[in-house]
PDBML (XML) file of the C-alpha atoms, coordinates in Angstrom:
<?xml version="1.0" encoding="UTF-8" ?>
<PDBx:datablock datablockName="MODEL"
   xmlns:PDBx="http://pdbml.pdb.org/schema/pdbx-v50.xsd"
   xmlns:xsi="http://www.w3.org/2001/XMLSchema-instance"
   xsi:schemaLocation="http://pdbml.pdb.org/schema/pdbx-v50.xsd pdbx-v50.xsd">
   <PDBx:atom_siteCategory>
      <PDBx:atom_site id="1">
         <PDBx:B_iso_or_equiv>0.00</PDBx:B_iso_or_equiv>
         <PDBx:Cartn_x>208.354</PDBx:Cartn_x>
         <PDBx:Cartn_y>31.588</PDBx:Cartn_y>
         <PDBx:Cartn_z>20.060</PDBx:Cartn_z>
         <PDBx:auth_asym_id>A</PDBx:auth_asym_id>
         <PDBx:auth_atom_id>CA</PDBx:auth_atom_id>
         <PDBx:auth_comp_id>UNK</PDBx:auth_comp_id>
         <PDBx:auth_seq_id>1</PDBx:auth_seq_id>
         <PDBx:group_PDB>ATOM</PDBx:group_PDB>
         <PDBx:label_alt_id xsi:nil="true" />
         <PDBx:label_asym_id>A</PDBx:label_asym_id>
         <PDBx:label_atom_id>CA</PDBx:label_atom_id>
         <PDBx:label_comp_id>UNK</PDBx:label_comp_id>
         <PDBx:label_entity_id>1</PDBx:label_entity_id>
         <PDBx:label_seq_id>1</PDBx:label_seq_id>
         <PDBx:occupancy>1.00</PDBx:occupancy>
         <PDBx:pdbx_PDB_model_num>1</PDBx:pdbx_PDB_model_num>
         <PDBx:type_symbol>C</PDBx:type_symbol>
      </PDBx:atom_site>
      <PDBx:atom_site id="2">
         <PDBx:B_iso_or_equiv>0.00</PDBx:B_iso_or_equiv>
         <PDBx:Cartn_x>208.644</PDBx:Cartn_x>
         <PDBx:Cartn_y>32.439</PDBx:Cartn_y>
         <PDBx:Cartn_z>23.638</PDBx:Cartn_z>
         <PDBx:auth_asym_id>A</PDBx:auth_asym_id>
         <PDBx:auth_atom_id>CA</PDBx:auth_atom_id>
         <PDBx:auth_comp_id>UNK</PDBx:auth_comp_id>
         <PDBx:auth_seq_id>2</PDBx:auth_seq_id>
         <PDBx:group_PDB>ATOM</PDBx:group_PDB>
         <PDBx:label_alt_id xsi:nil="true" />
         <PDBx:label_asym_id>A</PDBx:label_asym_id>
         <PDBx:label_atom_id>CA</PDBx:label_atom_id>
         <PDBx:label_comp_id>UNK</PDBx:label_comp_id>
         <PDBx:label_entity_id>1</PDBx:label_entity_id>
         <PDBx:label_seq_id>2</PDBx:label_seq_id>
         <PDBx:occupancy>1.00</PDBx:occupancy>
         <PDBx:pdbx_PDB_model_num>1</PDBx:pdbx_PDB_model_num>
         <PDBx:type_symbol>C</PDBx:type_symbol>
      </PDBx:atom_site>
      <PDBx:atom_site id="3">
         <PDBx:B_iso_or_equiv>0.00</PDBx:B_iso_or_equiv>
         <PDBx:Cartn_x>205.286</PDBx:Cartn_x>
         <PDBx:Cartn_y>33.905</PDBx:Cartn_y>
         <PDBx:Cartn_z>25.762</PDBx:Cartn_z>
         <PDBx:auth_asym_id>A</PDBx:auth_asym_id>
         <PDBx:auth_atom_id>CA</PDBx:auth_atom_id>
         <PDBx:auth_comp_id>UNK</PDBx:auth_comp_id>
         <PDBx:auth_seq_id>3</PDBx:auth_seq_id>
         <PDBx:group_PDB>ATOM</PDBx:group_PDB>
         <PDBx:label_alt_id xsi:nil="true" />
         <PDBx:label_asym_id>A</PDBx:label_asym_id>
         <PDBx:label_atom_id>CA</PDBx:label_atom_id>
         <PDBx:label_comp_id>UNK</PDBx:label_comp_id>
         <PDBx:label_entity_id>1</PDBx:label_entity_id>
         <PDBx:label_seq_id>3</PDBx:label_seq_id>
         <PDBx:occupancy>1.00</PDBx:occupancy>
         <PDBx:pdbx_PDB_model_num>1</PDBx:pdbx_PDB_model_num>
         <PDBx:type_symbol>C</PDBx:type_symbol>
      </PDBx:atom_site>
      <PDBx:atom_site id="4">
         <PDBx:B_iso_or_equiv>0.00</PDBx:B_iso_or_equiv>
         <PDBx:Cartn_x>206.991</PDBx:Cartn_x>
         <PDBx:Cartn_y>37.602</PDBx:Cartn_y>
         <PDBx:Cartn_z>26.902</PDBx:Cartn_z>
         <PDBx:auth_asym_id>A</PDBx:auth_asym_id>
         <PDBx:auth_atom_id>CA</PDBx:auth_atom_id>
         <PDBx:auth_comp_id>UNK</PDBx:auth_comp_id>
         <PDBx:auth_seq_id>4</PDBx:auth_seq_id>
         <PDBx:group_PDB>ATOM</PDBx:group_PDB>
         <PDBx:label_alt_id xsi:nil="true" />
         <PDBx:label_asym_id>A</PDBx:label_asym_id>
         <PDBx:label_atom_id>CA</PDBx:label_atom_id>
         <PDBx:label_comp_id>UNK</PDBx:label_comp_id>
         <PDBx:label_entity_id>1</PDBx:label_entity_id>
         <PDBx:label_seq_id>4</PDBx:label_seq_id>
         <PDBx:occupancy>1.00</PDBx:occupancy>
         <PDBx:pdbx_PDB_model_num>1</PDBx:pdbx_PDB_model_num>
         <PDBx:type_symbol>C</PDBx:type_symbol>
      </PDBx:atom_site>
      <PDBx:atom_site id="5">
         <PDBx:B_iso_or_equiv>0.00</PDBx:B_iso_or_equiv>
         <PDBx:Cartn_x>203.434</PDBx:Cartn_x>
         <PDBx:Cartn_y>38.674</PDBx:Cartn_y>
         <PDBx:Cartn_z>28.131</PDBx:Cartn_z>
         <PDBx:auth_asym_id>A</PDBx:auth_asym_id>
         <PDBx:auth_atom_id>CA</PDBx:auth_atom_id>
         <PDBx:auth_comp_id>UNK</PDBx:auth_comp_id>
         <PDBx:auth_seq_id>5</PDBx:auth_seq_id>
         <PDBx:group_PDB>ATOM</PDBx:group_PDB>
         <PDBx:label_alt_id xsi:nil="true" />
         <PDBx:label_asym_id>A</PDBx:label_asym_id>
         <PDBx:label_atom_id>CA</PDBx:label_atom_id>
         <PDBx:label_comp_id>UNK</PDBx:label_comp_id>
         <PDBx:label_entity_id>1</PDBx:label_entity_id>
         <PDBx:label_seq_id>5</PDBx:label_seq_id>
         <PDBx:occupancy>1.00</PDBx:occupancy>
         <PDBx:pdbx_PDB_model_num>1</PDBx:pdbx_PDB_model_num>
         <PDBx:type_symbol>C</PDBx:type_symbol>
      </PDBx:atom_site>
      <PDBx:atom_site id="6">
         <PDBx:B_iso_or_equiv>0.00</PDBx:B_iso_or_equiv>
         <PDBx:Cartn_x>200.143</PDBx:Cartn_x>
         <PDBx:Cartn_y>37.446</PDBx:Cartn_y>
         <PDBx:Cartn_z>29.460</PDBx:Cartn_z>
         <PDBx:auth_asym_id>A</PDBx:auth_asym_id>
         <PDBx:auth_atom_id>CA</PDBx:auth_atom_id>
         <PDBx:auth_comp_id>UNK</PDBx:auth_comp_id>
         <PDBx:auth_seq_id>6</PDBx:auth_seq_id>
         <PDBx:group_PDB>ATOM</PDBx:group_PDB>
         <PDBx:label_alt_id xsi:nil="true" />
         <PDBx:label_asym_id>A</PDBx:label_asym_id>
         <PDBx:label_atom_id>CA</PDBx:label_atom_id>
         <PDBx:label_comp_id>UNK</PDBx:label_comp_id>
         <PDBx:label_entity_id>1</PDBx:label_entity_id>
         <PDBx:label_seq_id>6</PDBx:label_seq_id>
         <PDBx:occupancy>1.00</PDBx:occupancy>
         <PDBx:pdbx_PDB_model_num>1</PDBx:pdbx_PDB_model_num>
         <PDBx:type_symbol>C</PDBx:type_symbol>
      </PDBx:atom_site>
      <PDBx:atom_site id="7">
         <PDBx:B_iso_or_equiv>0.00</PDBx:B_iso_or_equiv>
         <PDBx:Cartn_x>197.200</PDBx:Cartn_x>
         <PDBx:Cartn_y>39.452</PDBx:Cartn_y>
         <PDBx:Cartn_z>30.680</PDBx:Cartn_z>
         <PDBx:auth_asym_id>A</PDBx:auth_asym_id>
         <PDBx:auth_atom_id>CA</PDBx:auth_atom_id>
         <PDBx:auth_comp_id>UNK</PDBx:auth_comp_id>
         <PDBx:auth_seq_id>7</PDBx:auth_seq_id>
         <PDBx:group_PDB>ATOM</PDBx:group_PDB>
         <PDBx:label_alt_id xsi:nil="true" />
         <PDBx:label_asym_id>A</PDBx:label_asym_id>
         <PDBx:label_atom_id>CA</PDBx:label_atom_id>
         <PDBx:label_comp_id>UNK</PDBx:label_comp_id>
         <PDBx:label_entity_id>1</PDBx:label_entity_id>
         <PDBx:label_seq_id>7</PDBx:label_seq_id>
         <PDBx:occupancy>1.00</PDBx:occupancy>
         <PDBx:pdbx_PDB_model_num>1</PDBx:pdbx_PDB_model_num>
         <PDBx:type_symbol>C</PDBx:type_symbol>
      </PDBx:atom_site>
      <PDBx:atom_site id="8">
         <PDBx:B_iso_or_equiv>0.00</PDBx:B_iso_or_equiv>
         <PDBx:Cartn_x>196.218</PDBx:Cartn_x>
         <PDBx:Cartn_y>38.749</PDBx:Cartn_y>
         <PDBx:Cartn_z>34.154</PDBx:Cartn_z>
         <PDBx:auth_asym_id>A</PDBx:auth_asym_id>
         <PDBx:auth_atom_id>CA</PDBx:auth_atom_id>
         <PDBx:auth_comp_id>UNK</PDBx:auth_comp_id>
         <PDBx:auth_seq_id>8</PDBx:auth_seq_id>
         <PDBx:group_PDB>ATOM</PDBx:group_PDB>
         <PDBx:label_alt_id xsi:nil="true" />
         <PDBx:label_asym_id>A</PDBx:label_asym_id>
         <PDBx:label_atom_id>CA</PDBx:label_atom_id>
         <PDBx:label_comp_id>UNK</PDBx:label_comp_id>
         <PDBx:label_entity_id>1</PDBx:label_entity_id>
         <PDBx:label_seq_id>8</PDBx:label_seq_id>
         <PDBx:occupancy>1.00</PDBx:occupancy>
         <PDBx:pdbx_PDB_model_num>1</PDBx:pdbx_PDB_model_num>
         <PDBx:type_symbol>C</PDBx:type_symbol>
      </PDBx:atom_site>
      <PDBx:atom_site id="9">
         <PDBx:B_iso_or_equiv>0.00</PDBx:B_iso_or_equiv>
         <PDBx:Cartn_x>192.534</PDBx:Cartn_x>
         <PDBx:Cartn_y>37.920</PDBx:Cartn_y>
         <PDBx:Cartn_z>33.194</PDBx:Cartn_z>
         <PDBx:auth_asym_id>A</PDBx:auth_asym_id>
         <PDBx:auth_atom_id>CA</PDBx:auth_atom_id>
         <PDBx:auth_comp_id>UNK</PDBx:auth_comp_id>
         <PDBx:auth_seq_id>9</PDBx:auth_seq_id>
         <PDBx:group_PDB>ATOM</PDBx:group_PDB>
         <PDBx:label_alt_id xsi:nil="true" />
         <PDBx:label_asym_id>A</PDBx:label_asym_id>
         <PDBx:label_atom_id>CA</PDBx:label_atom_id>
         <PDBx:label_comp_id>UNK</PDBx:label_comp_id>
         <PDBx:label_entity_id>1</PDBx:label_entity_id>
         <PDBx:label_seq_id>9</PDBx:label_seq_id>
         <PDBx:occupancy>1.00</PDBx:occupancy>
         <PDBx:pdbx_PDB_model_num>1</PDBx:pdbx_PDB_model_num>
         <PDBx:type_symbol>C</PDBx:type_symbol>
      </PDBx:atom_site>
      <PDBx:atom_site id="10">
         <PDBx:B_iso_or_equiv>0.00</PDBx:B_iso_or_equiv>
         <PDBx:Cartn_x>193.962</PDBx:Cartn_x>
         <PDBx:Cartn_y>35.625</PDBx:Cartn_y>
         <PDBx:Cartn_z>30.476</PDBx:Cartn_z>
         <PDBx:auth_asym_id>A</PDBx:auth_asym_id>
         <PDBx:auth_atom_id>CA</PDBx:auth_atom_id>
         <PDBx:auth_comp_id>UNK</PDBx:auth_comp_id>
         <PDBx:auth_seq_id>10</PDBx:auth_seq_id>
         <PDBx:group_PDB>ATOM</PDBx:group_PDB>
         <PDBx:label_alt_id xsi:nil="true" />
         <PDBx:label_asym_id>A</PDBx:label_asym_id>
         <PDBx:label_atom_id>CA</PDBx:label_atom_id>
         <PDBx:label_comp_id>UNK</PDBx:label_comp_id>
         <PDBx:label_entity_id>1</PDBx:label_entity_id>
         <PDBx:label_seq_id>10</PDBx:label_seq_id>
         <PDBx:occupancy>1.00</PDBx:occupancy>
         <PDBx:pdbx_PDB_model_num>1</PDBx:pdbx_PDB_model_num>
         <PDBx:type_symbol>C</PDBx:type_symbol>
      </PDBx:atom_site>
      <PDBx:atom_site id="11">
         <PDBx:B_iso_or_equiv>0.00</PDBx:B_iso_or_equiv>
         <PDBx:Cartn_x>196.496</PDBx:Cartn_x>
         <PDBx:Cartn_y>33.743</PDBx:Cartn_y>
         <PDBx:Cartn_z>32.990</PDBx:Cartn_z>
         <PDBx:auth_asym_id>A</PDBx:auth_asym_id>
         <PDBx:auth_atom_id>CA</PDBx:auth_atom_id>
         <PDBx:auth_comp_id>UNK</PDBx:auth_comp_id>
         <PDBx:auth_seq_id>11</PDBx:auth_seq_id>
         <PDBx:group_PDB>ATOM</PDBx:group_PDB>
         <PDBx:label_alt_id xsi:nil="true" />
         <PDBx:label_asym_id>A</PDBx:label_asym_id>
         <PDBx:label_atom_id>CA</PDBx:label_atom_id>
         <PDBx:label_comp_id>UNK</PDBx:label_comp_id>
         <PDBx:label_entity_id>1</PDBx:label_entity_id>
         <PDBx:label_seq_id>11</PDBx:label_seq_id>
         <PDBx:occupancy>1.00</PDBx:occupancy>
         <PDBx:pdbx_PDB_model_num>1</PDBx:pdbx_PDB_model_num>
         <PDBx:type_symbol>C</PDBx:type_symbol>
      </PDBx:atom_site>
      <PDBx:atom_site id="12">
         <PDBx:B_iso_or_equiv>0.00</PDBx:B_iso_or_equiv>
         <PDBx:Cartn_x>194.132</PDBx:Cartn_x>
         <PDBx:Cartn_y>33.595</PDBx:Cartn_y>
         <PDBx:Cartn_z>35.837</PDBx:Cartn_z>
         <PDBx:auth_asym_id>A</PDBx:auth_asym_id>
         <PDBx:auth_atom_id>CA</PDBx:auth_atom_id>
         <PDBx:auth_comp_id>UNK</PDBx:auth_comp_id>
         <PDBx:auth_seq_id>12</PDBx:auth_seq_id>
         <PDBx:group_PDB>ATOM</PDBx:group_PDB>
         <PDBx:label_alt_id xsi:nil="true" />
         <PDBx:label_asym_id>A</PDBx:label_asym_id>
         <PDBx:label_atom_id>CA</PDBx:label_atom_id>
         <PDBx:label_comp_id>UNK</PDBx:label_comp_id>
         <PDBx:label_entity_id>1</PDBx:label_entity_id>
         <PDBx:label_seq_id>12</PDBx:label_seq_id>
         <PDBx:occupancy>1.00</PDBx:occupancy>
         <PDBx:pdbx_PDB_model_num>1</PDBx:pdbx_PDB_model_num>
         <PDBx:type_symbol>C</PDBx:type_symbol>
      </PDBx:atom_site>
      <PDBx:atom_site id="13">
         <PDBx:B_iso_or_equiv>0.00</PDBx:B_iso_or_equiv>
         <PDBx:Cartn_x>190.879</PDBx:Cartn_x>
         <PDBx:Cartn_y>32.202</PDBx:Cartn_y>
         <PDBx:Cartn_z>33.311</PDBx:Cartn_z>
         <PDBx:auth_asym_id>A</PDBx:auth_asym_id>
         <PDBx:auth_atom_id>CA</PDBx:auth_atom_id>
         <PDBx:auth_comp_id>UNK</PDBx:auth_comp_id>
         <PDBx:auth_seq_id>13</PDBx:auth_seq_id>
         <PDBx:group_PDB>ATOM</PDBx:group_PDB>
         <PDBx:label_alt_id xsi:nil="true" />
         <PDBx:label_asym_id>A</PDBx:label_asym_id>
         <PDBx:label_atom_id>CA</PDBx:label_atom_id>
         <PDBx:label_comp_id>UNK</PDBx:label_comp_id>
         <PDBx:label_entity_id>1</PDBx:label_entity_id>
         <PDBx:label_seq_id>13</PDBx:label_seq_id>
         <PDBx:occupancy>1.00</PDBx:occupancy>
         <PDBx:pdbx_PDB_model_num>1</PDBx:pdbx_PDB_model_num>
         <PDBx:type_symbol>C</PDBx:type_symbol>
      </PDBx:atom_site>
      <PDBx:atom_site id="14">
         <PDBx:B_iso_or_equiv>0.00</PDBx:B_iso_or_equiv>
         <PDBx:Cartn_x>193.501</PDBx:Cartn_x>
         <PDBx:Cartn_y>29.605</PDBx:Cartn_y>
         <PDBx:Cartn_z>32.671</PDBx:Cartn_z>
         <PDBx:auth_asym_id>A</PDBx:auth_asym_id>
         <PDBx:auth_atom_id>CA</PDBx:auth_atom_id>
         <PDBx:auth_comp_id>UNK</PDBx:auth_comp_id>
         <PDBx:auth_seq_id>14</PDBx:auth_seq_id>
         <PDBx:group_PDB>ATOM</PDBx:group_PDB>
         <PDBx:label_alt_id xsi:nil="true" />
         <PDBx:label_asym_id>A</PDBx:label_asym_id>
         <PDBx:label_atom_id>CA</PDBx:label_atom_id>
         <PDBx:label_comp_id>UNK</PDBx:label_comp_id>
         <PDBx:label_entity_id>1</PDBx:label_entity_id>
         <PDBx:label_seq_id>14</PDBx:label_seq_id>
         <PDBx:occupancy>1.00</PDBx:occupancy>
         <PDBx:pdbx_PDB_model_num>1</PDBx:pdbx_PDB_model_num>
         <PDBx:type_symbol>C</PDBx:type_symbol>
      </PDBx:atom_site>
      <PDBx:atom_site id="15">
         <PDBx:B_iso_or_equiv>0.00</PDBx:B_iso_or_equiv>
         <PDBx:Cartn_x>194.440</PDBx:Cartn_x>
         <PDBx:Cartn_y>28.732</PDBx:Cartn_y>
         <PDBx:Cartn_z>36.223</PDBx:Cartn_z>
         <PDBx:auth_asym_id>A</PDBx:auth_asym_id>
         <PDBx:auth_atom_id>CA</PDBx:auth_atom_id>
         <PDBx:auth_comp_id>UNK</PDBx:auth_comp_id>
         <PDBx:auth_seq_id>15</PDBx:auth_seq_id>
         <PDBx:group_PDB>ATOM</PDBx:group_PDB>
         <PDBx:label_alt_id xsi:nil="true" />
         <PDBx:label_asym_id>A</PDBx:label_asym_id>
         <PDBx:label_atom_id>CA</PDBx:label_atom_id>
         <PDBx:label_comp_id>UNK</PDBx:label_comp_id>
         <PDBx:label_entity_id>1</PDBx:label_entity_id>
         <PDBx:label_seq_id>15</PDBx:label_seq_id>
         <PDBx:occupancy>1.00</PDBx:occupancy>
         <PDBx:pdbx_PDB_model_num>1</PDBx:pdbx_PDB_model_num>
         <PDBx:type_symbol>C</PDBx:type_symbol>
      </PDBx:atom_site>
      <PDBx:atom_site id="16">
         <PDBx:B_iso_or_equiv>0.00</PDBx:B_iso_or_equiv>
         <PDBx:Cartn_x>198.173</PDBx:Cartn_x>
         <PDBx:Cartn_y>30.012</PDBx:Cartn_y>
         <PDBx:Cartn_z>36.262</PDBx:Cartn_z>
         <PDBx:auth_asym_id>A</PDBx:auth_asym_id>
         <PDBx:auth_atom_id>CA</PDBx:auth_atom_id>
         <PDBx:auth_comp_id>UNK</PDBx:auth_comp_id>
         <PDBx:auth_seq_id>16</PDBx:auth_seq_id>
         <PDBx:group_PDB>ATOM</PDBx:group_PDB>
         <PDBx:label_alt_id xsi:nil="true" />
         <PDBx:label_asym_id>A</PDBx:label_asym_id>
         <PDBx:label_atom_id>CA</PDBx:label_atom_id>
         <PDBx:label_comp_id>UNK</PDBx:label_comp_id>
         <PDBx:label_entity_id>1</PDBx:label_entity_id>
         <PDBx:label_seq_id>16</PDBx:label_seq_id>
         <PDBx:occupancy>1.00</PDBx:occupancy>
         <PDBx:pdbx_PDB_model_num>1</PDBx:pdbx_PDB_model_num>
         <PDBx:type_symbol>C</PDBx:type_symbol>
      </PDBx:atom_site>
      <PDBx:atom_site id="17">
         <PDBx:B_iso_or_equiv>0.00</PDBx:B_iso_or_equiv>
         <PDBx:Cartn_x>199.680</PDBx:Cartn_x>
         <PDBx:Cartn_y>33.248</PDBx:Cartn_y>
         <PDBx:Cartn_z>37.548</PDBx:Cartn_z>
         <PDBx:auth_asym_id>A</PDBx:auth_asym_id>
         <PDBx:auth_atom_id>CA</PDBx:auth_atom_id>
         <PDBx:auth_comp_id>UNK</PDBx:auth_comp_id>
         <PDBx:auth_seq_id>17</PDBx:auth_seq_id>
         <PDBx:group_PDB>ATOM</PDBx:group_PDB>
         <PDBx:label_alt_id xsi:nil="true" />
         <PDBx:label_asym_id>A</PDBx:label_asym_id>
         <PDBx:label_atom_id>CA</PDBx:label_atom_id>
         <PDBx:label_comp_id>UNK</PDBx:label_comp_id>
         <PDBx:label_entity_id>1</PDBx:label_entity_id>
         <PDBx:label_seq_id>17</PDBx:label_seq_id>
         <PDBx:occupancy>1.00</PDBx:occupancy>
         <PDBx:pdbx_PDB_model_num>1</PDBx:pdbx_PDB_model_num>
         <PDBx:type_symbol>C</PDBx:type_symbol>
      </PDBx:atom_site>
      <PDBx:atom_site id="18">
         <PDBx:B_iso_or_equiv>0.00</PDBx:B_iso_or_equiv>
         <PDBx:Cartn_x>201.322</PDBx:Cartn_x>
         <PDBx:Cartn_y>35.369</PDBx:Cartn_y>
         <PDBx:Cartn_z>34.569</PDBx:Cartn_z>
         <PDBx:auth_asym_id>A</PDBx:auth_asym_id>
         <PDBx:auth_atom_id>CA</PDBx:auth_atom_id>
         <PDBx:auth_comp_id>UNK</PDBx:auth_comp_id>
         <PDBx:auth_seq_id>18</PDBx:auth_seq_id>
         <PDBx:group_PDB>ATOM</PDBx:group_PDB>
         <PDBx:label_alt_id xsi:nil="true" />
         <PDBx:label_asym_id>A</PDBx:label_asym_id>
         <PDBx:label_atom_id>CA</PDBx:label_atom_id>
         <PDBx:label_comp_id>UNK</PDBx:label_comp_id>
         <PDBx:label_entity_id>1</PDBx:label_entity_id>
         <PDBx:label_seq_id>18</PDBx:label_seq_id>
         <PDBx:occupancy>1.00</PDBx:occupancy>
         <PDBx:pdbx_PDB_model_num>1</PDBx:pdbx_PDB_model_num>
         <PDBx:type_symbol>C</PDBx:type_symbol>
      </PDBx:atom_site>
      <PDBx:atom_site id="19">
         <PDBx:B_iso_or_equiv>0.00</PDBx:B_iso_or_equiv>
         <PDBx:Cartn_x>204.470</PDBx:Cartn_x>
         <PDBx:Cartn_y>34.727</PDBx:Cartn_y>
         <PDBx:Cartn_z>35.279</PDBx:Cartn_z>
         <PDBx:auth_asym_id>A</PDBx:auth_asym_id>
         <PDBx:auth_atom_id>CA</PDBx:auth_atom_id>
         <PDBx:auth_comp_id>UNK</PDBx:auth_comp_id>
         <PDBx:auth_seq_id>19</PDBx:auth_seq_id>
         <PDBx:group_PDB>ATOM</PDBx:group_PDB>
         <PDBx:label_alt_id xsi:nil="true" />
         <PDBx:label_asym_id>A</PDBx:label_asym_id>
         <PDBx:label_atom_id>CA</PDBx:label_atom_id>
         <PDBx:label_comp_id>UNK</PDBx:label_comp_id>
         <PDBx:label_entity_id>1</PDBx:label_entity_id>
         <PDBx:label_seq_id>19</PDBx:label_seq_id>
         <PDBx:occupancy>1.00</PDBx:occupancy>
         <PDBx:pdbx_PDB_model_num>1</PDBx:pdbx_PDB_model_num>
         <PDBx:type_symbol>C</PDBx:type_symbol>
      </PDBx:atom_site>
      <PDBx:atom_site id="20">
         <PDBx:B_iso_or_equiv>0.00</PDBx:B_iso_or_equiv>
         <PDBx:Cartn_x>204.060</PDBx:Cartn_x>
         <PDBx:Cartn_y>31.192</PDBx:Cartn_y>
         <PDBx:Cartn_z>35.065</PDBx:Cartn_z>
         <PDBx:auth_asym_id>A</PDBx:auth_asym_id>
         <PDBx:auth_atom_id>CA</PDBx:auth_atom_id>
         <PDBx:auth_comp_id>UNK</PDBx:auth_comp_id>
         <PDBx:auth_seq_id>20</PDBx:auth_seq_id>
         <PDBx:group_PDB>ATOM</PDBx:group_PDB>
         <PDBx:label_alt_id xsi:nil="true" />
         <PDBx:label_asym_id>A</PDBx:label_asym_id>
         <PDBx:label_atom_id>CA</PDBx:label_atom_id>
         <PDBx:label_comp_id>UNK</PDBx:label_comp_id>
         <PDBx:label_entity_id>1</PDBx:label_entity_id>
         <PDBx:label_seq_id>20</PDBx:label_seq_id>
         <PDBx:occupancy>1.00</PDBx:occupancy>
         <PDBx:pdbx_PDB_model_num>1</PDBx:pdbx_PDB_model_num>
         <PDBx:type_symbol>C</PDBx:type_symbol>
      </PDBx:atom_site>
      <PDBx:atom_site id="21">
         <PDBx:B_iso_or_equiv>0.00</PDBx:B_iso_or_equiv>
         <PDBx:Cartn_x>204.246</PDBx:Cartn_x>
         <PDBx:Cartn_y>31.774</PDBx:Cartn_y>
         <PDBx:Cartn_z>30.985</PDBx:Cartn_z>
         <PDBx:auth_asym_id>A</PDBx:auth_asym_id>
         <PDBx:auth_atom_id>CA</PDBx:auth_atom_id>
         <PDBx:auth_comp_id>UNK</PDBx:auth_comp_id>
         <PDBx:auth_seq_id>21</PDBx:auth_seq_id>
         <PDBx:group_PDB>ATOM</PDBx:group_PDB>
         <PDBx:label_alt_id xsi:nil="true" />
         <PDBx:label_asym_id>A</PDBx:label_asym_id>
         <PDBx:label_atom_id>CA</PDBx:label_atom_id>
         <PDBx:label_comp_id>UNK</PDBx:label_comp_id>
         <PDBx:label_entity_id>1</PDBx:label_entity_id>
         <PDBx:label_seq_id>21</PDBx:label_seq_id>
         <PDBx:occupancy>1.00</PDBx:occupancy>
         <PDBx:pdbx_PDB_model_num>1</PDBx:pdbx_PDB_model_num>
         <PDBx:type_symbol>C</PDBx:type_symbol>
      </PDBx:atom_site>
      <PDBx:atom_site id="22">
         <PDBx:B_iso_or_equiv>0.00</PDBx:B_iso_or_equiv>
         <PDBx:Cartn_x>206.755</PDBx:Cartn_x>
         <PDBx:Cartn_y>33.774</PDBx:Cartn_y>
         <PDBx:Cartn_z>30.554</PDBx:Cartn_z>
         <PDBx:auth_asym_id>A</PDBx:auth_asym_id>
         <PDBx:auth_atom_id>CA</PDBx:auth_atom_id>
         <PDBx:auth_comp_id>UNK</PDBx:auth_comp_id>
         <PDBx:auth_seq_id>22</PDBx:auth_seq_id>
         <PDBx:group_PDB>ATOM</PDBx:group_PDB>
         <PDBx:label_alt_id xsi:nil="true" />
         <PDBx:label_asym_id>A</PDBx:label_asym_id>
         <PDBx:label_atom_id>CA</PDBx:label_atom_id>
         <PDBx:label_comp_id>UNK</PDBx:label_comp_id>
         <PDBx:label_entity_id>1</PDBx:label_entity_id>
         <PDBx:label_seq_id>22</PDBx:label_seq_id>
         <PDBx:occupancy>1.00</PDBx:occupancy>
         <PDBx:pdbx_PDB_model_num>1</PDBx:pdbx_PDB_model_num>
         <PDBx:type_symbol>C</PDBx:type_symbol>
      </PDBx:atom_site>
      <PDBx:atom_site id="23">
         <PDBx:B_iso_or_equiv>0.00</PDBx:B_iso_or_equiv>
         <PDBx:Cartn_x>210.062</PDBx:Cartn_x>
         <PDBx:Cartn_y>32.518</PDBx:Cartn_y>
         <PDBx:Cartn_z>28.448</PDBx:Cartn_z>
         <PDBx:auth_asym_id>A</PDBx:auth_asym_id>
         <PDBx:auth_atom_id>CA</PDBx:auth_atom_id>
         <PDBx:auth_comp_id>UNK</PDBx:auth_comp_id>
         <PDBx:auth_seq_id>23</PDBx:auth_seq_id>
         <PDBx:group_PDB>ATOM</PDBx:group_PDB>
         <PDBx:label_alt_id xsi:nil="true" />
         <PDBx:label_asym_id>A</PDBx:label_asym_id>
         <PDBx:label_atom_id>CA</PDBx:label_atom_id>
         <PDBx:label_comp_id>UNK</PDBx:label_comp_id>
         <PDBx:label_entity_id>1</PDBx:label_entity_id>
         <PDBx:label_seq_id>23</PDBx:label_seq_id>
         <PDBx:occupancy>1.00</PDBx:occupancy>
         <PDBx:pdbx_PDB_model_num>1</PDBx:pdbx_PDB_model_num>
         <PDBx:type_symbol>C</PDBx:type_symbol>
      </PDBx:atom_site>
      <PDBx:atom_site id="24">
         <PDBx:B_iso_or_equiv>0.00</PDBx:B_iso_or_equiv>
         <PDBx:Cartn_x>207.475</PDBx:Cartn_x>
         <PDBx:Cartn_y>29.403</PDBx:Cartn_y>
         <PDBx:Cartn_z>27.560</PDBx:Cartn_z>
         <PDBx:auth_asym_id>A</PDBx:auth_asym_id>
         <PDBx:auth_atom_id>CA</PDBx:auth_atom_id>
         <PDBx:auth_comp_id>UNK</PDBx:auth_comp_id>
         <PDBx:auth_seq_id>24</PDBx:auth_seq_id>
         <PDBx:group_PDB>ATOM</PDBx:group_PDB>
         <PDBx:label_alt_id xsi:nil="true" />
         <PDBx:label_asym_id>A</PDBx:label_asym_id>
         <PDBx:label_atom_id>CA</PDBx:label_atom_id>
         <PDBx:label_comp_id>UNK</PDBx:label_comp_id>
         <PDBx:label_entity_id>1</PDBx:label_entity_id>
         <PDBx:label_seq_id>24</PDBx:label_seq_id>
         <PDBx:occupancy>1.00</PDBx:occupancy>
         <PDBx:pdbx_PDB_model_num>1</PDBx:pdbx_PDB_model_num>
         <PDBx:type_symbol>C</PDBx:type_symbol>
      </PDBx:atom_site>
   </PDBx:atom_siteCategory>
</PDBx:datablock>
């Protein structure tokens, strides 16, 4: 149950950088 991806448009629309989800 663990984010392994997020798009860039998706983490940035949210105010994070991707990497900020991953293992989440």
């Amino acid at each position: 149950g663990r984010f392994t991806y997020v798009n860039f448009a998706g983490a940035r629309a949210l105010g994070f950088e991707q990497n900020y989800f991953l293992g989440k």
